[in-house]
Protein backbone atom coordinates (compact mmCIF):
# COMPACT_ATOMS: atom_id res chain seq x y z
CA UNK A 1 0.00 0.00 0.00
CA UNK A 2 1.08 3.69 -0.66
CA UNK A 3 2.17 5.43 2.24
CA UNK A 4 -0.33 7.89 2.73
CA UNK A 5 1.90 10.21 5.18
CA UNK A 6 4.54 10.76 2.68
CA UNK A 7 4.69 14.19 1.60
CA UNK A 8 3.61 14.77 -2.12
CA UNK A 9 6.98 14.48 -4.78
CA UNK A 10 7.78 17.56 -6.52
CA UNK A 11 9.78 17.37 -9.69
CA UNK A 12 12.63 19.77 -8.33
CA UNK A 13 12.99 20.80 -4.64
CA UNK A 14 12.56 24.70 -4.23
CA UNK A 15 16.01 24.69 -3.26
CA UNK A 16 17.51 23.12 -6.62
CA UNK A 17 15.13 25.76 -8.51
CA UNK A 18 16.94 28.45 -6.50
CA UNK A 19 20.31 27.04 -7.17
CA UNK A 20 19.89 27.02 -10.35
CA UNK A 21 18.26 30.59 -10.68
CA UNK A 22 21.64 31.87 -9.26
CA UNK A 23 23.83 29.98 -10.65
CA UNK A 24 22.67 31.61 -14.22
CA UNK A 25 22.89 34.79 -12.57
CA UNK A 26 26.26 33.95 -11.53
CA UNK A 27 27.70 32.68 -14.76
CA UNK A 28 25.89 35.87 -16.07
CA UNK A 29 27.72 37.99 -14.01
CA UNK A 30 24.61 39.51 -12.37
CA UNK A 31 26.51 38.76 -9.61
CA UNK A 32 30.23 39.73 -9.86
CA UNK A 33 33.34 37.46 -8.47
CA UNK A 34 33.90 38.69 -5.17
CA UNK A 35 30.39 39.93 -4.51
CA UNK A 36 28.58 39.66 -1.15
CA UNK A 37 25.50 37.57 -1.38
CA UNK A 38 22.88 39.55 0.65
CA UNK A 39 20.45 36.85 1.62
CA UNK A 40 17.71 39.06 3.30
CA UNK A 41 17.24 40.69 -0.24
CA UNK A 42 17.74 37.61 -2.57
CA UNK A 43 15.05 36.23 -0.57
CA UNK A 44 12.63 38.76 -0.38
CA UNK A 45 13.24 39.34 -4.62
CA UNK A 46 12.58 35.49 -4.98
CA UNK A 47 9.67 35.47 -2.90
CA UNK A 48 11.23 32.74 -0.66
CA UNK A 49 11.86 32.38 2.77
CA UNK A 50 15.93 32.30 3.76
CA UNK A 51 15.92 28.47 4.75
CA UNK A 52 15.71 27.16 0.56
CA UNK A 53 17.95 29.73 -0.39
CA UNK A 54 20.65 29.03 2.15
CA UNK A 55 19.62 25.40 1.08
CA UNK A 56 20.41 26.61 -2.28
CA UNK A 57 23.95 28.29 -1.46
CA UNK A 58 24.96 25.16 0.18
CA UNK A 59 24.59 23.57 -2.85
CA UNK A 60 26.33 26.19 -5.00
CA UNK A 61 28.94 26.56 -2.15
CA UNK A 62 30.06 22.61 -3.27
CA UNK A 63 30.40 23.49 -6.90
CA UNK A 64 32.74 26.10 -5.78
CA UNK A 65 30.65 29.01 -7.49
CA UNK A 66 30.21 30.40 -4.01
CA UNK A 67 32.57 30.67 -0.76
CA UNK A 68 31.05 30.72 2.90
CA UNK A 69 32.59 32.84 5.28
CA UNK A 70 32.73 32.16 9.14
CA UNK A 71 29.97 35.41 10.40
CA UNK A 72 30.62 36.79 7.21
CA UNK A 73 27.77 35.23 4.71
CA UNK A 74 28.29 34.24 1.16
CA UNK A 75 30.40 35.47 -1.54
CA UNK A 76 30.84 34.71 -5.39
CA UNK A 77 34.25 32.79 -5.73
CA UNK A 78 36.74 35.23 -7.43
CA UNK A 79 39.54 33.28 -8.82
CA UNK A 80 42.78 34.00 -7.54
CA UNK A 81 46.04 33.50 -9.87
CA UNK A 82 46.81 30.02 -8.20
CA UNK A 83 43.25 28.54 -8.51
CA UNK A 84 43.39 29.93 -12.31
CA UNK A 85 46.71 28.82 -12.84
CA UNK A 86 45.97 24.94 -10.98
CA UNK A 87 42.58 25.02 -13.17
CA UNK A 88 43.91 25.32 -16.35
CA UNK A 89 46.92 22.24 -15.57
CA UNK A 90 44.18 19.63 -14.39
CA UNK A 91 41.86 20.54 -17.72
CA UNK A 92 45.17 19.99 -19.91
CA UNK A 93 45.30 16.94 -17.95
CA UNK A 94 42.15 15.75 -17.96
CA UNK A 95 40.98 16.73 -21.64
CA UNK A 96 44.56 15.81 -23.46
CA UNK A 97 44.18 12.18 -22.35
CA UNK A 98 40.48 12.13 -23.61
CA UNK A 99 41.67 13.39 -26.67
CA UNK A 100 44.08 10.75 -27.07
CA UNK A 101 41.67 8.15 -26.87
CA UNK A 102 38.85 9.79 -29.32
CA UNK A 103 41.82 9.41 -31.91
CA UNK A 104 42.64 5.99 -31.90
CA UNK A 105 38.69 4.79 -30.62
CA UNK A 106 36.21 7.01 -32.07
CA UNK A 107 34.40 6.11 -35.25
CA UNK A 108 34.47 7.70 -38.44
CA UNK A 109 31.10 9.22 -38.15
CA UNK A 110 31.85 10.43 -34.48
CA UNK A 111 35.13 12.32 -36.17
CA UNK A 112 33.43 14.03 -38.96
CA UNK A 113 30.75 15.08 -36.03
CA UNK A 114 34.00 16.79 -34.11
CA UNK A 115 34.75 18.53 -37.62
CA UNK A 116 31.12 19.79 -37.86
CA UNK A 117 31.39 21.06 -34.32
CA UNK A 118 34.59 22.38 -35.46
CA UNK A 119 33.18 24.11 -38.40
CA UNK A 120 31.17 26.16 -36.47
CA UNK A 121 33.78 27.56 -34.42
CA UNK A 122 35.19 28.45 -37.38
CA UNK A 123 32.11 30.57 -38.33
CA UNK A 124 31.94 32.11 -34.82
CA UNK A 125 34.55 34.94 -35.49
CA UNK A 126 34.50 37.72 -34.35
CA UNK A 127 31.36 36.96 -32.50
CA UNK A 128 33.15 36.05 -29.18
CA UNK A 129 30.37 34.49 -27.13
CA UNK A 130 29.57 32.29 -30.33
CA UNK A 131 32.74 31.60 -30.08
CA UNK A 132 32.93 30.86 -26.50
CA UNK A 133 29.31 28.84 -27.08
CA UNK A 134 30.91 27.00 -29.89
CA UNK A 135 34.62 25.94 -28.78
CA UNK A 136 32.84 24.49 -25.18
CA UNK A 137 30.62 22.44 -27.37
CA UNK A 138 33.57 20.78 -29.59
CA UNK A 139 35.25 20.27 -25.98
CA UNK A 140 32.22 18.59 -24.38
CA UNK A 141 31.59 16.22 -27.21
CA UNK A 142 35.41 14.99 -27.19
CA UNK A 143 34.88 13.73 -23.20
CA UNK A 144 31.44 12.20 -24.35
CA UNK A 145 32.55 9.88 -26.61
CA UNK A 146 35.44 9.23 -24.62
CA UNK A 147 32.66 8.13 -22.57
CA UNK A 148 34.30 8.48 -19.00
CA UNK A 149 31.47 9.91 -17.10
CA UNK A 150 34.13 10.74 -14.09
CA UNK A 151 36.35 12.70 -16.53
CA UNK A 152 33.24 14.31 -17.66
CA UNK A 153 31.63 15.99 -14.38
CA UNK A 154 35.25 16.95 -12.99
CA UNK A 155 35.85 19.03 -16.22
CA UNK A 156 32.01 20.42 -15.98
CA UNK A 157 32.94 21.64 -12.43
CA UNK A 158 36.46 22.96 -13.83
CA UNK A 159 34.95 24.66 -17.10
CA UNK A 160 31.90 26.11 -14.74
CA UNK A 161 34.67 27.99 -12.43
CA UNK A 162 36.84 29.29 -14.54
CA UNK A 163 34.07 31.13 -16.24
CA UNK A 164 34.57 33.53 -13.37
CA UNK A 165 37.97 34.17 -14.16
CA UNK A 166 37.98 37.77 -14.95
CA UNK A 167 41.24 37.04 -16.93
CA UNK A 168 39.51 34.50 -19.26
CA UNK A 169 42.23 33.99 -22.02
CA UNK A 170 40.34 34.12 -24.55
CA UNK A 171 39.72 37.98 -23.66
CA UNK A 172 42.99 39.23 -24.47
CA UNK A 173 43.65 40.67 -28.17
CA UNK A 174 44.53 38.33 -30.86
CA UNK A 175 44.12 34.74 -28.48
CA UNK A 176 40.74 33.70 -30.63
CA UNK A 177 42.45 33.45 -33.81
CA UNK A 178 44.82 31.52 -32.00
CA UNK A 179 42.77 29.30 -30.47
CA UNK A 180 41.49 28.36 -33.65
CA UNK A 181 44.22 27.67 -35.17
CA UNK A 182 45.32 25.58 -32.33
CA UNK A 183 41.69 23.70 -33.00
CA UNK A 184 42.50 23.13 -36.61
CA UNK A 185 45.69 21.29 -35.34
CA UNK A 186 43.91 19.39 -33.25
CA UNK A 187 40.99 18.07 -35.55
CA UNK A 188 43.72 17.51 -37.57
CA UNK A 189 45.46 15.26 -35.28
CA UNK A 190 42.26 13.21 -34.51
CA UNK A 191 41.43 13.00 -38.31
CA UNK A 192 44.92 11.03 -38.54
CA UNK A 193 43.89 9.35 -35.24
CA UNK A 194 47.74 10.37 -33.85
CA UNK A 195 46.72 9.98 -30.12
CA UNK A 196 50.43 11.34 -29.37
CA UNK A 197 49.94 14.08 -31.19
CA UNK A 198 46.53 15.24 -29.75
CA UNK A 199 47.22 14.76 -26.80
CA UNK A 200 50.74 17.36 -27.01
CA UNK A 201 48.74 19.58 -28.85
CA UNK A 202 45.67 19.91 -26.40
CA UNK A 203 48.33 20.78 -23.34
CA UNK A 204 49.68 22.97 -25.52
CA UNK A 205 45.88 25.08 -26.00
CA UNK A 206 45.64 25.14 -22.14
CA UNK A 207 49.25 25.85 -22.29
CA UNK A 208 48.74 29.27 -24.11
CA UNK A 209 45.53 30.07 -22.43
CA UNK A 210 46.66 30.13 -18.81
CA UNK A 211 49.93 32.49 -20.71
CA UNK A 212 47.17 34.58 -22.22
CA UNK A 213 45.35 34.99 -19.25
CA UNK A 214 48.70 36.82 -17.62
CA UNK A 215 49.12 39.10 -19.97
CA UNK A 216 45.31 39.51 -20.71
């Protein structure tokens, strides 16, 4: 029998709708890096009480998008040099492996797919949050077919925090015509399914974007 004294299923908890209201506003920068979350306002604008939205920055507080502070409240995360710096080596890591396997396991179809998603990065310039949209979207696919679904959600949480690096490298003058051309080099590599080669070539892109983002 059903129990009747179970409380009624929603199909999201109010505080995974708020976590997800500010994390958009977050990655929006409605809400700058470094910010002070005021709670008592947030609330009253959402129409909530303050126990689902400190439910919510709990949640948003383990994704690293926000930082607690002992009698202090919440703040956005800003990105300090280090965490930029130690963000960038673990995606080279991370990603340049994948990449290595695509190239000697995915199938022909799944490579001309990476050379559509390619394409389109290539008809993002100058637009740069096409291009931003685009080049995420040819770096996503590459970790699903590698098909490691731990690989996968630790580069989601990496690529999610560094879009509050206010020194994003592909910001400074001149670095998206070099990212593409390091993309080219790379499609090209998986075309010849080189899994040496892709996988120097995608530390190398995360190379030159942590150096862009000092000089940026």
């Amino acid at each position: 029998m059903p129990d009747q004294t179970a409380a009624p299923l929603t199909s999201t908890a109010l505080y995974e709708q708020v976590a997800d209201r500010l994390r958009q506003r977050i990655l929006a920068r409605e809400l700058e890096p470094g910010a002070w979350i005021d709670e008592l306002k947030l609330s009253g604008e959402l129409g909530i009480s303050r126990t689902p939205l400190r439910e919510a920055l709990k949640v948003l507080a383990a994704e690293g998008l926000v930082t607690m502070k002992l009698r202090r409240g919440a703040y956005v995360t800003e990105m300090s040099e280090r965490d930029v710096r130690e963000a960038y080596q673990l995606l080279a890591l991370l990603e340049s492996d994948a990449a290595a396997r695509v190239a000697t396991g995915a199938s022909d179809a799944e490579l001309a797919e990476l050379d559509g998603l390619h394409q389109q990065l290539e008809a993002a310039l100058p637009d740069r949050d096409e291009f931003f949209a685009a080049n995420e979207r040819f770096h996503l696919r590459i970790l699903e077919l590698e098909g490691n679904r731990w690989r996968q959600q630790m580069v989601h949480d990496l690529r999610r925090l560094m879009k509050l690096n206010r020194h994003h490298s592909l910001f400074r003058e001149g670095r998206l015509a070099e990212s593409l051309a390091e993309h080219r080099d790379m499609l090209a590599a998986l075309r010849a399914r080189d899994a040496e080669a892709c996988r120097r070539l995608v530390i190398a892109h995360f190379d030159n974007g942590l150096a862009a983002t000092a000089t940026s």
